[in-house]
Every structure is written in C-alpha cells, then in structure tokens.
C-alpha atoms as a PDB file:
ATOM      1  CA  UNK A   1     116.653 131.122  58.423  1.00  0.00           C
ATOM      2  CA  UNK A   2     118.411 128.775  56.493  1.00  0.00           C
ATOM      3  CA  UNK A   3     117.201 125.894  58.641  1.00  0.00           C
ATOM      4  CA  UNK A   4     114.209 126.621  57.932  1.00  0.00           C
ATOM      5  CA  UNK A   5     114.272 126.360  53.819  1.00  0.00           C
ATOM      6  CA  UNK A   6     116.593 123.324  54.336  1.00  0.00           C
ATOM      7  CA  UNK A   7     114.025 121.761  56.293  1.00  0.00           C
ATOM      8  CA  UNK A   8     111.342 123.064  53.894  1.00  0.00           C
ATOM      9  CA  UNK A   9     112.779 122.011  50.450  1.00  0.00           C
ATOM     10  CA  UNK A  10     113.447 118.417  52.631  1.00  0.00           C
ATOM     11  CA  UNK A  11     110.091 117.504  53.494  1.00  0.00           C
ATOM     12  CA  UNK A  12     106.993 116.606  52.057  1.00  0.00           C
ATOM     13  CA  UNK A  13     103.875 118.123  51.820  1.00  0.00           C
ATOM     14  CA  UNK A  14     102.656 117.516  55.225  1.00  0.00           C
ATOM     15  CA  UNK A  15     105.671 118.451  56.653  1.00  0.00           C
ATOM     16  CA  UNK A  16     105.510 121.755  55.068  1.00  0.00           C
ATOM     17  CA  UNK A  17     102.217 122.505  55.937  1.00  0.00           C
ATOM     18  CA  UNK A  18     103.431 122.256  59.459  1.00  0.00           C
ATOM     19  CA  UNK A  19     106.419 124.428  59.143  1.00  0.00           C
ATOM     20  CA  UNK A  20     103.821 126.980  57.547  1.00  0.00           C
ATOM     21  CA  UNK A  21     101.599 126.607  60.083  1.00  0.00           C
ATOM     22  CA  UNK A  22     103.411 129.546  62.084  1.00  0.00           C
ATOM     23  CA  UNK A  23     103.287 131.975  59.340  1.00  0.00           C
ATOM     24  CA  UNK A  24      99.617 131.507  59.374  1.00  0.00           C
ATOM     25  CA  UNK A  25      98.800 131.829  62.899  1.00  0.00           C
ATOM     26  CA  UNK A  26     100.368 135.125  63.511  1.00  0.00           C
ATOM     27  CA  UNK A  27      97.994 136.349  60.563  1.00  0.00           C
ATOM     28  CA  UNK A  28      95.067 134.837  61.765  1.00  0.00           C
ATOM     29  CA  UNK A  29      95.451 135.391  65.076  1.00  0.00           C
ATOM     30  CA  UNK A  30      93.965 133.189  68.083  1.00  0.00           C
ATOM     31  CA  UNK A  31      91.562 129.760  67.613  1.00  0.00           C
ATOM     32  CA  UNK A  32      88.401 131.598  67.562  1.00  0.00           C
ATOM     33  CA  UNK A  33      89.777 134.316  64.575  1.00  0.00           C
ATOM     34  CA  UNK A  34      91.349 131.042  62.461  1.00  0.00           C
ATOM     35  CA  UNK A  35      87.144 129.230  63.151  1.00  0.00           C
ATOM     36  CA  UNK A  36      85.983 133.046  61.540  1.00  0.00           C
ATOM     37  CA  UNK A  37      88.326 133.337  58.620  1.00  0.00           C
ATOM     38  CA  UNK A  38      88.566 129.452  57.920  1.00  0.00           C
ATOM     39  CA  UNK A  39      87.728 129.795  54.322  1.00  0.00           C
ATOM     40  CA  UNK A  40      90.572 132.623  53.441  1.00  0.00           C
ATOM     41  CA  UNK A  41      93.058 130.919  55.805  1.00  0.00           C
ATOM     42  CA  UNK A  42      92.647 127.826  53.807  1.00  0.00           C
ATOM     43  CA  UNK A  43      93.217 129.629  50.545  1.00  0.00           C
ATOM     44  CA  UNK A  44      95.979 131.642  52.274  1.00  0.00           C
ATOM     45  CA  UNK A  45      98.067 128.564  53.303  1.00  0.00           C
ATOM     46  CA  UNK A  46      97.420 126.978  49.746  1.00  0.00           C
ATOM     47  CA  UNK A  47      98.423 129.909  48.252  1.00  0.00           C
ATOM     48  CA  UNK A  48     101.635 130.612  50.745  1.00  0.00           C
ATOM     49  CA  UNK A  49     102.775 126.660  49.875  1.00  0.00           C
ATOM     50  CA  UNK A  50     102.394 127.164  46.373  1.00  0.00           C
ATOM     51  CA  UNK A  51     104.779 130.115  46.314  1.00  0.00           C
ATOM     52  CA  UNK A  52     107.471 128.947  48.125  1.00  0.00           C
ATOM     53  CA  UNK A  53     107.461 124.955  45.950  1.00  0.00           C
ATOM     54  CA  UNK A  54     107.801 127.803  42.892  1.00  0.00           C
ATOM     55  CA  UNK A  55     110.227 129.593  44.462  1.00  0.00           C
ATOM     56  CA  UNK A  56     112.225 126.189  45.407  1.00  0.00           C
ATOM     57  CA  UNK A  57     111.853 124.712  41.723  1.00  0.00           C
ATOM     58  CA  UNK A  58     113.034 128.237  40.204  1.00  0.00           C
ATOM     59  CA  UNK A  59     115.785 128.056  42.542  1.00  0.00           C
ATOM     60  CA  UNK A  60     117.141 124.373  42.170  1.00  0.00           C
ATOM     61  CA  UNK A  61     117.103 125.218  38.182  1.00  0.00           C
ATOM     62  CA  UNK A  62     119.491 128.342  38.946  1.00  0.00           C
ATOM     63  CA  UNK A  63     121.934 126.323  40.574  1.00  0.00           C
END
C-alpha cells in the first residue's frame, strides 16, 4: 500500500488518473456498465482525485 501513495503523491495528474483507474472499474463494473454510468463515473473519478491531492497536501503540512 505504500507503493501505491508513493507512486501517487510522485506523479502527475495523468499518472494518477491511471493509478485510479482500478478503483473505478471495480465500481463500475465491465465496459458496457462504465458506457451506462459515464456521466457519474466521470464525477466519481474527479471527485476520488480530488480527495486524495487534499488528503496529500493535509498530509505533507503535518510532517
């Protein structure tokens, strides 16, 4: 799990919205459930990034 954040708080945005991509899928589901839900799974994965680049900025400023 650590990997995974370093690798996260490392890259940029496109990056991350691959390493999120995974996170997504399993709660969308298969191609033809993502083509459905398009609309919430693009506010989901804007709203998923957004949380963790808080939770990296609150946590930088602990340290």
């Amino acid at each position: 799990m650590e990997k995974f954040w370093n690798k996260y708080i490392d890259a940029d945005n496109c990056e991350r919205e691959k390493l999120l991509k995974p996170v997504s899928d399993r709660l969308f589901g298969d191609a033809r459930a993502a083509e459905k839900h398009k609309e919430m799974r693009r506010v989901f994965d804007n709203l998923l990034q957004s949380y963790f680049d808080d939770l990296i900025e609150v946590m930088m400023f602990r340290k």
